[in-house]
Protein backbone atom coordinates (compact mmCIF):
# COMPACT_ATOMS: atom_id res chain seq x y z
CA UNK A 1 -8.42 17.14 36.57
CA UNK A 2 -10.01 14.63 37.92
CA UNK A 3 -13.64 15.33 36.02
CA UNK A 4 -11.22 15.94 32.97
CA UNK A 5 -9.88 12.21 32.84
CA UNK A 6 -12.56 10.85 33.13
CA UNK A 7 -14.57 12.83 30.66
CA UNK A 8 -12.00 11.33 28.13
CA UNK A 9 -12.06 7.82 29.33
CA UNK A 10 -15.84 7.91 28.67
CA UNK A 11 -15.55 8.98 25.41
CA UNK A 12 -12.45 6.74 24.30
CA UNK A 13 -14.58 3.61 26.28
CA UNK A 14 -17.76 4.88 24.42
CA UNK A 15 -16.16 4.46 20.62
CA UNK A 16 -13.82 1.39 21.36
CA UNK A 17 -16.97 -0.47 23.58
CA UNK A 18 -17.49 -3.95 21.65
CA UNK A 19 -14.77 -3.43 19.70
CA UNK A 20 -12.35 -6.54 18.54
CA UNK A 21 -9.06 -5.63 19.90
CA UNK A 22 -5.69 -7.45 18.43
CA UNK A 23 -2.39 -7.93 20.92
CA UNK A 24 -0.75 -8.67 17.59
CA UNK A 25 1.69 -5.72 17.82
CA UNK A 26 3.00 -6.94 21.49
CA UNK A 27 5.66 -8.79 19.67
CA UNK A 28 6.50 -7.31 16.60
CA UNK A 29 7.20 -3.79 18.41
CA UNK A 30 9.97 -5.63 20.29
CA UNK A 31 12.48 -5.25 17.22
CA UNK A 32 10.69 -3.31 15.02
CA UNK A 33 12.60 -0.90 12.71
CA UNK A 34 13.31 2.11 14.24
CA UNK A 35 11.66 5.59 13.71
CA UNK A 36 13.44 8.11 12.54
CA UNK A 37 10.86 11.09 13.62
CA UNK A 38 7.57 11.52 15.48
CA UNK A 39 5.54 10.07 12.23
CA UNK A 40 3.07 6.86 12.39
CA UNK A 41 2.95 4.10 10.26
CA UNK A 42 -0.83 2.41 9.81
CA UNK A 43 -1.20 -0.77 8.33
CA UNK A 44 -4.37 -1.85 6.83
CA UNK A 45 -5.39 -4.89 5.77
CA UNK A 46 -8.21 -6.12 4.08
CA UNK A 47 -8.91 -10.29 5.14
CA UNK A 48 -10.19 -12.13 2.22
CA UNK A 49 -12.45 -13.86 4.47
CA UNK A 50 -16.19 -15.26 4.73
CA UNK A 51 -16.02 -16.12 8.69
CA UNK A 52 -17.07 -14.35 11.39
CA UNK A 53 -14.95 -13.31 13.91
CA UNK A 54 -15.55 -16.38 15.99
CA UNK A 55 -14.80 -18.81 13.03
CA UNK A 56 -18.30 -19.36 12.41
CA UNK A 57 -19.32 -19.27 8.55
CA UNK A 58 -21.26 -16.43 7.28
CA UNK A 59 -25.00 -16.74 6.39
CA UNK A 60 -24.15 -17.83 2.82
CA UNK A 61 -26.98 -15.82 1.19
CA UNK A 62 -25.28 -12.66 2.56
CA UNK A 63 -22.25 -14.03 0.79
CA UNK A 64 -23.74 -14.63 -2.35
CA UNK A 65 -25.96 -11.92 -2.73
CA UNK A 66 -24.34 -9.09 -0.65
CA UNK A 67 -21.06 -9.86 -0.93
CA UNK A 68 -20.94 -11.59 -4.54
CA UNK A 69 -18.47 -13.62 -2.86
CA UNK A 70 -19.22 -16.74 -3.88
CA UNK A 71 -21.45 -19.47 -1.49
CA UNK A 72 -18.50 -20.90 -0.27
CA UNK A 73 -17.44 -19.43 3.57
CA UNK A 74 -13.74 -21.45 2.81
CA UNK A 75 -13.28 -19.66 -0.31
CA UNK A 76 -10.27 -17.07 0.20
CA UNK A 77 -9.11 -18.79 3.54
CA UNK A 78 -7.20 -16.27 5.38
CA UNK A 79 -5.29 -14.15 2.38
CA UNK A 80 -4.58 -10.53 3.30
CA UNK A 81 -5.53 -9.66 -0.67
CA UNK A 82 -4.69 -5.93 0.16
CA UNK A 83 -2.14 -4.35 2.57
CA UNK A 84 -1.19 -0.82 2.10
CA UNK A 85 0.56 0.88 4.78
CA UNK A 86 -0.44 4.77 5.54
CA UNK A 87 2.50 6.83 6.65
CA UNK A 88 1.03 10.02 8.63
CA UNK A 89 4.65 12.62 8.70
CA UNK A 90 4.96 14.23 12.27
CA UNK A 91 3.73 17.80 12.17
CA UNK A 92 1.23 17.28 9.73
CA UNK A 93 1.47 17.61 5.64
CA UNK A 94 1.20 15.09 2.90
CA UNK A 95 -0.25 11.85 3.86
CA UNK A 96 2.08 8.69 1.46
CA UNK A 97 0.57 5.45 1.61
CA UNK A 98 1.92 2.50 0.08
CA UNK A 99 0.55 -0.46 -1.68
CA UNK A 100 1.80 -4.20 -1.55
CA UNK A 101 0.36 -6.39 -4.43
CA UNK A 102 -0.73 -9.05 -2.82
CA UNK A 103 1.43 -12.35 -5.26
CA UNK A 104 4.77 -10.17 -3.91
CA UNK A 105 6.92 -13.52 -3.28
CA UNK A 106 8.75 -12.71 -0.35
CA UNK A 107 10.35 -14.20 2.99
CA UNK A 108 7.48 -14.41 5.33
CA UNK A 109 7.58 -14.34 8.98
CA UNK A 110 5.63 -15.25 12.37
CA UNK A 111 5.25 -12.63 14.55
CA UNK A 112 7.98 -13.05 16.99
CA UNK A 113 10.78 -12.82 14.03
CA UNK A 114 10.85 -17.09 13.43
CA UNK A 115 11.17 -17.45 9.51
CA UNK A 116 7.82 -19.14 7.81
CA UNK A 117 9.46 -19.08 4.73
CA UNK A 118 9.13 -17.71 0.71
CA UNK A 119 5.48 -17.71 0.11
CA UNK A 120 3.22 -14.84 -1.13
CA UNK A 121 2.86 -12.26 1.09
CA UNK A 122 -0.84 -12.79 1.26
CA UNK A 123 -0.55 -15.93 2.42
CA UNK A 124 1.23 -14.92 5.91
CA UNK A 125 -1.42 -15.00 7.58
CA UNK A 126 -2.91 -17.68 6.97
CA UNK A 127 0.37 -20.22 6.79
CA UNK A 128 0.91 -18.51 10.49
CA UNK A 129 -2.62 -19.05 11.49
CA UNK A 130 -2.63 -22.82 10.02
CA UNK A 131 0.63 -23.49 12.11
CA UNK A 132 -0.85 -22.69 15.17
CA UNK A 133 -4.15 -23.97 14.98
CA UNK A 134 -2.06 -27.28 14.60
CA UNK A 135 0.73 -26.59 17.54
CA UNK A 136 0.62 -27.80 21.21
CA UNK A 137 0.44 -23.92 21.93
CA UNK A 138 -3.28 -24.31 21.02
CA UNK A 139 -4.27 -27.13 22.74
CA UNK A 140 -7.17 -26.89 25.22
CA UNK A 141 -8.54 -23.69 22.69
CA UNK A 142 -11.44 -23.95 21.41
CA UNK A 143 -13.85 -22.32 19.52
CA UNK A 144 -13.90 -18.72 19.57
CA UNK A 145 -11.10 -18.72 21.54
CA UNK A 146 -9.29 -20.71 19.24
CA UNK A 147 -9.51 -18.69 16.59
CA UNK A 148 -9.14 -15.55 18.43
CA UNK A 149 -5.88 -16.95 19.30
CA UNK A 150 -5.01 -17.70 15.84
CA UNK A 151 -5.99 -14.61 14.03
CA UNK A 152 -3.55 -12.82 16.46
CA UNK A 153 -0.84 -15.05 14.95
CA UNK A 154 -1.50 -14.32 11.76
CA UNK A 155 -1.88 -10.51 12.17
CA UNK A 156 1.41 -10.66 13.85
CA UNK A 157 2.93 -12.88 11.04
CA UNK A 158 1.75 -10.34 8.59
CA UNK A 159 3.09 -7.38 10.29
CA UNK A 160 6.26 -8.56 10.89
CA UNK A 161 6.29 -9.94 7.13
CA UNK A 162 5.66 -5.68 6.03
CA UNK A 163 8.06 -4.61 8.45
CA UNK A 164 10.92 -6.67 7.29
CA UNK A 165 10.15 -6.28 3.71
CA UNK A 166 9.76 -2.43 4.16
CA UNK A 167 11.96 -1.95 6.56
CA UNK A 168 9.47 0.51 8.37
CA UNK A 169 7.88 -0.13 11.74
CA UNK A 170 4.02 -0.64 12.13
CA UNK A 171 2.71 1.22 14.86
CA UNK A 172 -0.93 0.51 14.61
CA UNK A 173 -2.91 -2.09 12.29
CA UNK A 174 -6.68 -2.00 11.18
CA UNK A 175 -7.85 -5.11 9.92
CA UNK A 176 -11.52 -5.49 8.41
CA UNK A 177 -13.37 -8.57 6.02
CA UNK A 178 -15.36 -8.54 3.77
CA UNK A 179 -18.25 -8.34 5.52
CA UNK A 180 -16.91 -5.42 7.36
CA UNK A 181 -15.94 -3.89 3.96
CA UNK A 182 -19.21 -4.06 2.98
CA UNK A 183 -20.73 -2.49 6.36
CA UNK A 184 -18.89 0.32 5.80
CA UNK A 185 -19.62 0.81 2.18
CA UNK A 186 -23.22 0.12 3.53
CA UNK A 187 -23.26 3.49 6.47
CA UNK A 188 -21.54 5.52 4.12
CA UNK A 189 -23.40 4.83 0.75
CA UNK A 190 -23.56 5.86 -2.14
CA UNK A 191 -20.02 5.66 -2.88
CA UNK A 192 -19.17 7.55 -6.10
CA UNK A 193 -16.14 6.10 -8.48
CA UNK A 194 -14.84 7.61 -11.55
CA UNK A 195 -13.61 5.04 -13.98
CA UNK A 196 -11.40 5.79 -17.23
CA UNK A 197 -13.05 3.28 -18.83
CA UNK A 198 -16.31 1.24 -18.84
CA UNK A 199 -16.35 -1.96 -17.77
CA UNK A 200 -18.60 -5.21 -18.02
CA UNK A 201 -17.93 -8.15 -15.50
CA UNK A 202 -20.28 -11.03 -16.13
CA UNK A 203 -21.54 -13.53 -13.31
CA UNK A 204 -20.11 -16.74 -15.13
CA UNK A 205 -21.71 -20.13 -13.32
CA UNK A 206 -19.44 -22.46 -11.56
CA UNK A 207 -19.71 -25.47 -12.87
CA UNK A 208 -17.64 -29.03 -12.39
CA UNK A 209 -15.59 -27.97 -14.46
CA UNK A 210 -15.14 -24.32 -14.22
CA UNK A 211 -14.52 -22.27 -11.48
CA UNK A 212 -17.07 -19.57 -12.36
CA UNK A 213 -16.37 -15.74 -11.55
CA UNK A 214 -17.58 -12.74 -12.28
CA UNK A 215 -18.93 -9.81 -10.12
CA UNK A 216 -22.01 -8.64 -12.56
CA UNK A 217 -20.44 -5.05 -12.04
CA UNK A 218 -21.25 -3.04 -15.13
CA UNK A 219 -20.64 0.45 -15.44
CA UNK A 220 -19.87 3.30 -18.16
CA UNK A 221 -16.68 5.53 -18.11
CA UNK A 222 -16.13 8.39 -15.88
CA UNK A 223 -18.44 8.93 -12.71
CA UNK A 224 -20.67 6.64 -10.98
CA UNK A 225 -22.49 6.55 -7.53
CA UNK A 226 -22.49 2.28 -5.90
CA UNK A 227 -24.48 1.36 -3.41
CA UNK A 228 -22.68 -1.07 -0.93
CA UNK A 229 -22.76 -4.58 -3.05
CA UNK A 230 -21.83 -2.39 -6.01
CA UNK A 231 -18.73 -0.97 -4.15
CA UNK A 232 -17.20 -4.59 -3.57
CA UNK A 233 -17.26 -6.08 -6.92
CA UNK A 234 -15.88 -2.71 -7.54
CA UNK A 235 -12.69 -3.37 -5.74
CA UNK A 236 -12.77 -7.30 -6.26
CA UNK A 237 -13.12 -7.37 -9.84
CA UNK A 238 -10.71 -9.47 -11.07
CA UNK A 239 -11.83 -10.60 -14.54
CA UNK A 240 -12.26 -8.59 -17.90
CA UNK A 241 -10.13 -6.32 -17.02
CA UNK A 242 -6.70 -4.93 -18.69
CA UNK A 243 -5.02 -2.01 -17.14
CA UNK A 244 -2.15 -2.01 -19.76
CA UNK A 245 0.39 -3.01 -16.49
CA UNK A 246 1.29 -6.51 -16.69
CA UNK A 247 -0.71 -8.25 -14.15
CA UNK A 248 -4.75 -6.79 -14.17
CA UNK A 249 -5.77 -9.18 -11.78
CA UNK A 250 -4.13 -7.21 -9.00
CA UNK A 251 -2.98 -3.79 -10.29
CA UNK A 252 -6.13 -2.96 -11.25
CA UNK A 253 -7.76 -3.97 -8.35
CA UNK A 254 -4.97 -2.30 -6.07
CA UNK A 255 -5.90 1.06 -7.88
CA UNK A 256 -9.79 0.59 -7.23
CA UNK A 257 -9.13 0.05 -3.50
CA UNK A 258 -7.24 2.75 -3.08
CA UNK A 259 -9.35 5.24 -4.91
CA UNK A 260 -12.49 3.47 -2.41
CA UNK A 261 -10.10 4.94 0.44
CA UNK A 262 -10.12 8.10 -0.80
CA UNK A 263 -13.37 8.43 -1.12
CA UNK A 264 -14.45 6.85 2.25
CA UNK A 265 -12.13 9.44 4.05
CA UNK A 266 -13.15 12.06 1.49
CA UNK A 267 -16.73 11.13 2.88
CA UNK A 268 -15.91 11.15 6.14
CA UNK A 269 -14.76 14.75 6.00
CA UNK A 270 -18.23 15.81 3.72
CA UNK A 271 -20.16 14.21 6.12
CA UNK A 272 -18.56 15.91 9.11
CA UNK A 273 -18.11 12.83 10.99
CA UNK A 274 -14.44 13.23 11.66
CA UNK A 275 -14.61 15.18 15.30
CA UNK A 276 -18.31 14.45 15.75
CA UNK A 277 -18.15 12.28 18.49
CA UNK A 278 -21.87 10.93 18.52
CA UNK A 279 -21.24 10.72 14.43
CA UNK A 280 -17.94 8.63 15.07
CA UNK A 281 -20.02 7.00 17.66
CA UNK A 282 -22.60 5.70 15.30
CA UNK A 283 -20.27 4.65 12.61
CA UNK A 284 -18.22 2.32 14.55
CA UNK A 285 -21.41 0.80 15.79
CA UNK A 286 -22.14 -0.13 12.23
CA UNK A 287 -18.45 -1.63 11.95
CA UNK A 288 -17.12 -2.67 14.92
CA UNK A 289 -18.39 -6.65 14.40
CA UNK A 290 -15.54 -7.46 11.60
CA UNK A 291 -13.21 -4.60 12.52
CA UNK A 292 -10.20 -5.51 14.47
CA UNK A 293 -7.77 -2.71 15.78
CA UNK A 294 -4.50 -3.33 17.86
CA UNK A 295 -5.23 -2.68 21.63
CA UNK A 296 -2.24 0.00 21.47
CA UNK A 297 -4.53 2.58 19.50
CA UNK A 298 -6.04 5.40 20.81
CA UNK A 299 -9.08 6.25 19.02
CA UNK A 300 -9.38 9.97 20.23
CA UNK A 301 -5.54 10.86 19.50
CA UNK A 302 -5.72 9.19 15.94
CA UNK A 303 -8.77 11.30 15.36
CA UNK A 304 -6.76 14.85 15.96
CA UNK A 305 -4.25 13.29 13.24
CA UNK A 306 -7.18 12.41 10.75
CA UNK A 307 -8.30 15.76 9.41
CA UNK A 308 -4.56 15.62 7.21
CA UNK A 309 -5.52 11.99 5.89
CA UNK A 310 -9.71 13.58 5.78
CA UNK A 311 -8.44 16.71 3.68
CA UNK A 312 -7.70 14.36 1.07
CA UNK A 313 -3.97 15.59 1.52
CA UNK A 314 -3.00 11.81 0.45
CA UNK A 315 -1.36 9.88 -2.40
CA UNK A 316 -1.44 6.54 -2.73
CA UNK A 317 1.11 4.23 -5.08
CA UNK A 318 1.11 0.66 -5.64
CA UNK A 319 5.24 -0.22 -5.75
CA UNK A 320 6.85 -2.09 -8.32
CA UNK A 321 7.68 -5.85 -9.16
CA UNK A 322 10.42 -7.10 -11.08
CA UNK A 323 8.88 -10.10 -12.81
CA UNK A 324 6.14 -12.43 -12.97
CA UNK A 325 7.19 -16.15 -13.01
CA UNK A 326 6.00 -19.14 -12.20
CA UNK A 327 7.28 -20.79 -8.75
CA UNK A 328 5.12 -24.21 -7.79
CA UNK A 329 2.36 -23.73 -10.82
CA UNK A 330 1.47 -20.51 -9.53
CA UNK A 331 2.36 -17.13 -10.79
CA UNK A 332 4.33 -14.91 -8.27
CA UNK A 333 5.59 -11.10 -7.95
CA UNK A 334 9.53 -11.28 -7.87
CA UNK A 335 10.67 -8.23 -6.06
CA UNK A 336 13.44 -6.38 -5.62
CA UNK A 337 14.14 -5.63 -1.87
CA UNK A 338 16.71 -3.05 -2.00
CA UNK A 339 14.72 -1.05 -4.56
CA UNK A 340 11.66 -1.34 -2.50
CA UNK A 341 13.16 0.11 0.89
CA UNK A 342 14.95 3.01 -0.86
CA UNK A 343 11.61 4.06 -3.00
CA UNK A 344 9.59 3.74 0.40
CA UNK A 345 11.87 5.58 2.55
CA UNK A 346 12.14 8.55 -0.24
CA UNK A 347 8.10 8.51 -0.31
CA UNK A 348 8.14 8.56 3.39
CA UNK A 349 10.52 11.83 3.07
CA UNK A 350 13.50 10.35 4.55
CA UNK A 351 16.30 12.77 2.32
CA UNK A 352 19.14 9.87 2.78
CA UNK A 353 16.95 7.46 0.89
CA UNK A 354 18.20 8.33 -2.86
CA UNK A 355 16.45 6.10 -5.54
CA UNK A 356 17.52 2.70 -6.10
CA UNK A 357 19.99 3.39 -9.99
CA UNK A 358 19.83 1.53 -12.56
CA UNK A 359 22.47 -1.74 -12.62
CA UNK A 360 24.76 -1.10 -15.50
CA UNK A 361 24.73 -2.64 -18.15
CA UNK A 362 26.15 -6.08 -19.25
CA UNK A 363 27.10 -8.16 -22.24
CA UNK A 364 23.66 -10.58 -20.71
CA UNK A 365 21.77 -6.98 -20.23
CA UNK A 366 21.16 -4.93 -23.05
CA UNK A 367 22.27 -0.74 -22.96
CA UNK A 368 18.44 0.91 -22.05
CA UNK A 369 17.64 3.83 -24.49
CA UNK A 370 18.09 7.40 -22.79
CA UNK A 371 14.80 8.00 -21.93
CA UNK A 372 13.74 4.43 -20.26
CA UNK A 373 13.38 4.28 -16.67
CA UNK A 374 15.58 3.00 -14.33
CA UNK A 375 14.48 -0.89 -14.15
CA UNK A 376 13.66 -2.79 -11.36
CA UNK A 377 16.40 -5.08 -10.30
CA UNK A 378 16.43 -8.77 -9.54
CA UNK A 379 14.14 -10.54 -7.09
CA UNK A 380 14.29 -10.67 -3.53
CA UNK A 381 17.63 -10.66 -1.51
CA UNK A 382 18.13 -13.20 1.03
CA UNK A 383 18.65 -11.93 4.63
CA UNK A 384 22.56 -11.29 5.74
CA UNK A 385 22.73 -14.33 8.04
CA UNK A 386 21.84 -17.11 4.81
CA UNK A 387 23.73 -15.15 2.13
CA UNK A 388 27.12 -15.07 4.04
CA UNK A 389 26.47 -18.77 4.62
CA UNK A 390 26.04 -19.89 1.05
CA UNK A 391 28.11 -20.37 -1.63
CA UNK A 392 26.42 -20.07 -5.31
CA UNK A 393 28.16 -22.53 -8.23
CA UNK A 394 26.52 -21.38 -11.60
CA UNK A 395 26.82 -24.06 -14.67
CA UNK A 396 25.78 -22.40 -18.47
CA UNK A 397 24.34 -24.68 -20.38
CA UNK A 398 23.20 -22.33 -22.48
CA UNK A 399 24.07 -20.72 -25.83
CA UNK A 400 21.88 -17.61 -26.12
CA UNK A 401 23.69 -14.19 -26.87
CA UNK A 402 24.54 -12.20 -23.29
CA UNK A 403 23.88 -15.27 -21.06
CA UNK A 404 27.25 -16.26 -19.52
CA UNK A 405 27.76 -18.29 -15.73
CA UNK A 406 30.40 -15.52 -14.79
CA UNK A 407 27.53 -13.19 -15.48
CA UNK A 408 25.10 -14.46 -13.82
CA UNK A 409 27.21 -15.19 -11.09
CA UNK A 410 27.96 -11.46 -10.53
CA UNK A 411 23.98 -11.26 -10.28
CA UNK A 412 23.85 -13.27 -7.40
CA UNK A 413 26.87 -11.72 -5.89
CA UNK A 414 25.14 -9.11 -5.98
CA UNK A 415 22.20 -10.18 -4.33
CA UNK A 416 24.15 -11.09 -1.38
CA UNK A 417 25.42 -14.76 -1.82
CA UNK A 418 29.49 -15.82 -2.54
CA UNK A 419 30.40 -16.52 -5.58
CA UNK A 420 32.19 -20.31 -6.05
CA UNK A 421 32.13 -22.11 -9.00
CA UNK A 422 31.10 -20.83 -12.85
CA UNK A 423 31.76 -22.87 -15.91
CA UNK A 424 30.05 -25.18 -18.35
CA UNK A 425 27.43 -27.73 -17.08
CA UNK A 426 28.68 -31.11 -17.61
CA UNK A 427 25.05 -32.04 -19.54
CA UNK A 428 22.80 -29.91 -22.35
CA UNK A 429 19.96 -30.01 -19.91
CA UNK A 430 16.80 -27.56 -21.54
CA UNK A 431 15.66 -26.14 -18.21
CA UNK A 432 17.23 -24.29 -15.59
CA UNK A 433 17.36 -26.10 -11.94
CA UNK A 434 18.59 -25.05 -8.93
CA UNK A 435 19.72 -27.91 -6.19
CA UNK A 436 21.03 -27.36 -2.96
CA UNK A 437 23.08 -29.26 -0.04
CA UNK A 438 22.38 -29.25 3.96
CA UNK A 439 21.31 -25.94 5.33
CA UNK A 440 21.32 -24.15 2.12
CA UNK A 441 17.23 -24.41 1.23
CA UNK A 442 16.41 -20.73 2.79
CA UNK A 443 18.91 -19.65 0.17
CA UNK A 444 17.78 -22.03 -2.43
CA UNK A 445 14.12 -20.53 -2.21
CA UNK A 446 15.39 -17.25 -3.17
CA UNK A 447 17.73 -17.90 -5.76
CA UNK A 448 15.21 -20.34 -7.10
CA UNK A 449 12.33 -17.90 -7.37
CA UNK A 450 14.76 -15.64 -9.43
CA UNK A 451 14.45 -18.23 -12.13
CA UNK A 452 10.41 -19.55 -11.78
CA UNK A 453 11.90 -23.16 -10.46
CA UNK A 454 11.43 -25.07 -7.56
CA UNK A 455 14.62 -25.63 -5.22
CA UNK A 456 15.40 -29.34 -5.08
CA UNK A 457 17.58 -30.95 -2.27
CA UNK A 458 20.23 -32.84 -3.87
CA UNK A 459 23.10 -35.32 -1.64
CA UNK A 460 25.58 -34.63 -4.12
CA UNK A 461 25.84 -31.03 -3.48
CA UNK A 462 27.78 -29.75 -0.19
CA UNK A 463 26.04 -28.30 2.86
CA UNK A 464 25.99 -24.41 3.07
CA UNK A 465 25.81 -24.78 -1.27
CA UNK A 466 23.74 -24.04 -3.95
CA UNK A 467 24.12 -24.98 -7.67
CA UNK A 468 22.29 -23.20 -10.45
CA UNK A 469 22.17 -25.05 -13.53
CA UNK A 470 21.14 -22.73 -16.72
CA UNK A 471 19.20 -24.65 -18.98
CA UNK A 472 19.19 -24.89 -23.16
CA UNK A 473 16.15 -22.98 -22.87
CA UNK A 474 17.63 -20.19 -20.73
CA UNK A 475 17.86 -16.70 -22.29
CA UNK A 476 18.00 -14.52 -19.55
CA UNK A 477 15.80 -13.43 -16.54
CA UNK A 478 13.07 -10.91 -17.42
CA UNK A 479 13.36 -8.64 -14.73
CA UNK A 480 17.08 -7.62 -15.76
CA UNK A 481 16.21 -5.79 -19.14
CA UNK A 482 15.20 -2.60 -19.24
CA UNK A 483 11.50 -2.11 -18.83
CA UNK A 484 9.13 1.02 -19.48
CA UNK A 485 7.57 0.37 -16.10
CA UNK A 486 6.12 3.84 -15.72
CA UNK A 487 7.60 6.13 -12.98
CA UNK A 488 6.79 9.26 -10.56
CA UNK A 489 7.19 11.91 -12.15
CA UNK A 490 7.56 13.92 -8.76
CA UNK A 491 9.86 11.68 -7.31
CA UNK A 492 11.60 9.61 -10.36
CA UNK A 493 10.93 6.09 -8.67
CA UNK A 494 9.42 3.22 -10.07
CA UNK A 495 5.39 2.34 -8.82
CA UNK A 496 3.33 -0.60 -11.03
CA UNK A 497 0.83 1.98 -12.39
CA UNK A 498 -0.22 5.61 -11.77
CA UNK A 499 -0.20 7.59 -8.47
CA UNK A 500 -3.48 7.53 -7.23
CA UNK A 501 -4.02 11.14 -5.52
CA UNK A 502 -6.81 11.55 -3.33
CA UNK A 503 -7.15 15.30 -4.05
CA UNK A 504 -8.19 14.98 -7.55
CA UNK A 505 -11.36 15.41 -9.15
CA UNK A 506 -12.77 16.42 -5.66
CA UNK A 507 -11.83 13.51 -3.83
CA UNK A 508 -12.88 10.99 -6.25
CA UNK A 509 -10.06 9.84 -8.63
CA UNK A 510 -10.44 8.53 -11.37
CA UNK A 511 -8.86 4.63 -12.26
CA UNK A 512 -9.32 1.89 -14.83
């Protein structure tokens, strides 16, 4: 037995030696959201970042020319700019894994369940790294140390930010850069794509006045084999493109990494690597610089459960937003939380989880042909505790058909908050504000991103109160029409673009 044990702790030390370990999970398993069978929940993320692990700035002509990521090692900061959570079902079978778009404006958290606040989900990290970097916690830290310490808070930040949005539990993370994306592009190359259409992305110069962009990618339709460079602009194109979804910037881009997954593990698989312990051996060596794992995950175990993620026995779906405002001059994904947690807990095959319907309609919504989708609803709803605590007034201003306060007052009802107040605003003001009183600016945030405005702290309103003012200009909120965003035809729910499968066209699907 003896011999046995340590037979397996050689080989376990032998792939995880020089590894980057993460204790990020130590806190946000304390609470997590429970299980409901023997399945395991992996979150990836990919760090737009051009540091090393120990802060230090990447030689910028591997960043330029390798990465065609710029020359700038602060460009991207800390962003996750993909997170897509794997769900592996006990007992084998059909691999679901889930993508967040990256703008999804959301309640973000730090890793032991303190609110950060509404921000982009990307930016978790990062806001969670910045606030401890600049805390008395991190005094006497320096250096690598330092931001050891502080990547740790921001991987925690983020996966307590997924867990609470999902409402799924994260049982192990993998977390690479770009760098390390491009490593393992580079041991496993070439990578072969299939694209539905051709594309032509440009290298435009920055200048003082532009910011420049471009990845040079150029490639015809339908199959192509990428060497490692080729493979990132690949999946960081984020110019000339139109996917026909609303927002190419990131749905395309969403699709493309996914469809890189299934090729890597479709790769993996060809290449016989999976099982191959000198094989596996070899390939972390390659990655293991700007690869992070949690220190919870055995290697060896995971690798029994990989041949049902390697068979290419995996689909992977990029879930819906509801809108695409403006909140602080930036565009933002407005979500609806409800919706989301139903449509992941039916992907992840739990039979309670029914899909989210469609709201009925109003005299501000208008009736949705027969065949239309079921719409995604509102944005974001605010957390129990600050919805039972504030009280919503709603003034109309405005005169466009369907647009009432007692309607939109139901909305927000809906969403959680009490209803006080409806009526005509006292002023023809053209745009819609939202002000709140003492302890009501949690709440504000939410209700404010519903409308693409910025909250505003006002002494004239009450504590625990919000008022929503609809402006002249007001004619509704976007995200409560009916929309032809497309949906699953296996499952009926609503995903921002198509399913990509990772058993089609030989493991290599094919995506705009």
């Amino acid at each position: 037995m003896f011999v046995s044990s340590g037979v397996v702790w050689y080989e376990y030390t032998s792939l995880t030696d020089g590894m980057t370990t993460s204790k990020a999970l130590d806190e946000t398993k304390k609470d997590a959201p429970k299980h409901l069978d023997n399945s395991i929940n992996l979150l990836l993320i990919g760090l737009d970042s051009r540091k090393a692990m120990d802060g230090s700035d990447l030689d910028p002509s591997i960043v330029e020319n390798d990465l065609h990521a710029g020359h700038d090692s602060e460009v991207g900061g800390y962003n996750t700019n993909s997170l897509i959570l794997l769900h592996i079902p006990a007992g084998g079978g059909k691999v679901q894994a889930v993508s967040i778009p990256r703008d999804d404006y959301v309640m973000t958290y730090k890793g032991d369940g303190t609110k950060l606040g509404m921000a982009k989900i990307k930016e978790a990290y990062g806001n969670a790294k910045d606030q401890f970097d600049n805390s008395p916690q991190a005094k006497g830290l320096k250096g690598p140390d330092l931001e050891k310490a502080g990547r740790d808070v921001g991987r925690a930040a983020t996966i307590r930010t997924v867990q609470t949005f999902l409402d799924q539990p994260v049982d192990h993370v993998a977390e690479v850069n770009l760098k390390g994306f491009y490593d393992i592009a580079k041991a496993l190359e070439p990578i072969e794509v299939c694209l539905t259409h051709p594309v032509d992305d440009p290298i435009i110069a920055r200048t003082a006045t532009k910011a420049g962009g471009g990845t040079g990618l150029k490639l015809p339709a339908g199959h192509s084999k990428l060497d490692a460079a080729q493979a990132l602009s690949f999946v960081r194109q984020r110019h000339n493109l139109d996917d026909g979804h609303g927002n190419a910037d990131d749905f395309a881009r969403t699709h493309r990494q996914q469809a890189f997954i299934s090729y890597v593990v479709y790769n993996l698989k060809q290449k016989g690597i999976v099982g191959d312990l000198g094989k596996m051996r070899e390939l972390m060596g390659v990655v293991q610089e700007d690869l992070v794992i949690d220190n919870q995950w055995n290697v060896l175990d995971f690798a029994q459960q990989a041949p049902a993620l390697t068979g290419g026995n995996a689909e992977f779906r990029t879930l819906p937003v509801a809108d695409l405002p403006k909140v602080n001059g930036q565009y933002v994904n407005t979500v609806n939380t409800p919706q989301i947690q139903k449509i992941v807990k039916q992907l992840f095959g739990y039979a309670d989880a029914a899909p989210a319907p469609a709201p009925a309609p109003t005299d501000e919504t208008p009736s949705a042909p027969a065949t239309t989708p079921a719409p995604a609803q509102p944005t974001a709803s605010p957390t129990p505790t600050a919805a039972k605590a504030v009280t919503v007034d709603v003034l109309n201003a405005s005169s466009a058909a369907g647009v009432s306060s007692a309607n939109e007052a139901k909305v927000l009802v809906g969403m959680g908050f009490k209803e006080g107040r409806t009526g005509p605003a006292a002023t023809k003001q053209k745009n819609t504000t939202v002000t709140y009183g003492k302890g009501a600016k949690e709440a504000a945030d939410q209700i404010a991103a519903r409308y693409g405005v910025t909250a505003t702290e006002s002494a004239s309103t009450g504590a625990d109160r919000v008022v929503v003012t609809l402006g002249t200009a007001f004619t509704g909120v976007a995200s409560d029409r009916p929309t032809t965003a497309p949906t699953d035809p296996g499952t009926n729910v609503a995903q921002q673009g198509p399913m990509v499968d990772a058993q089609s066209d030989g493991g290599i699907p094919c995506v705009f």
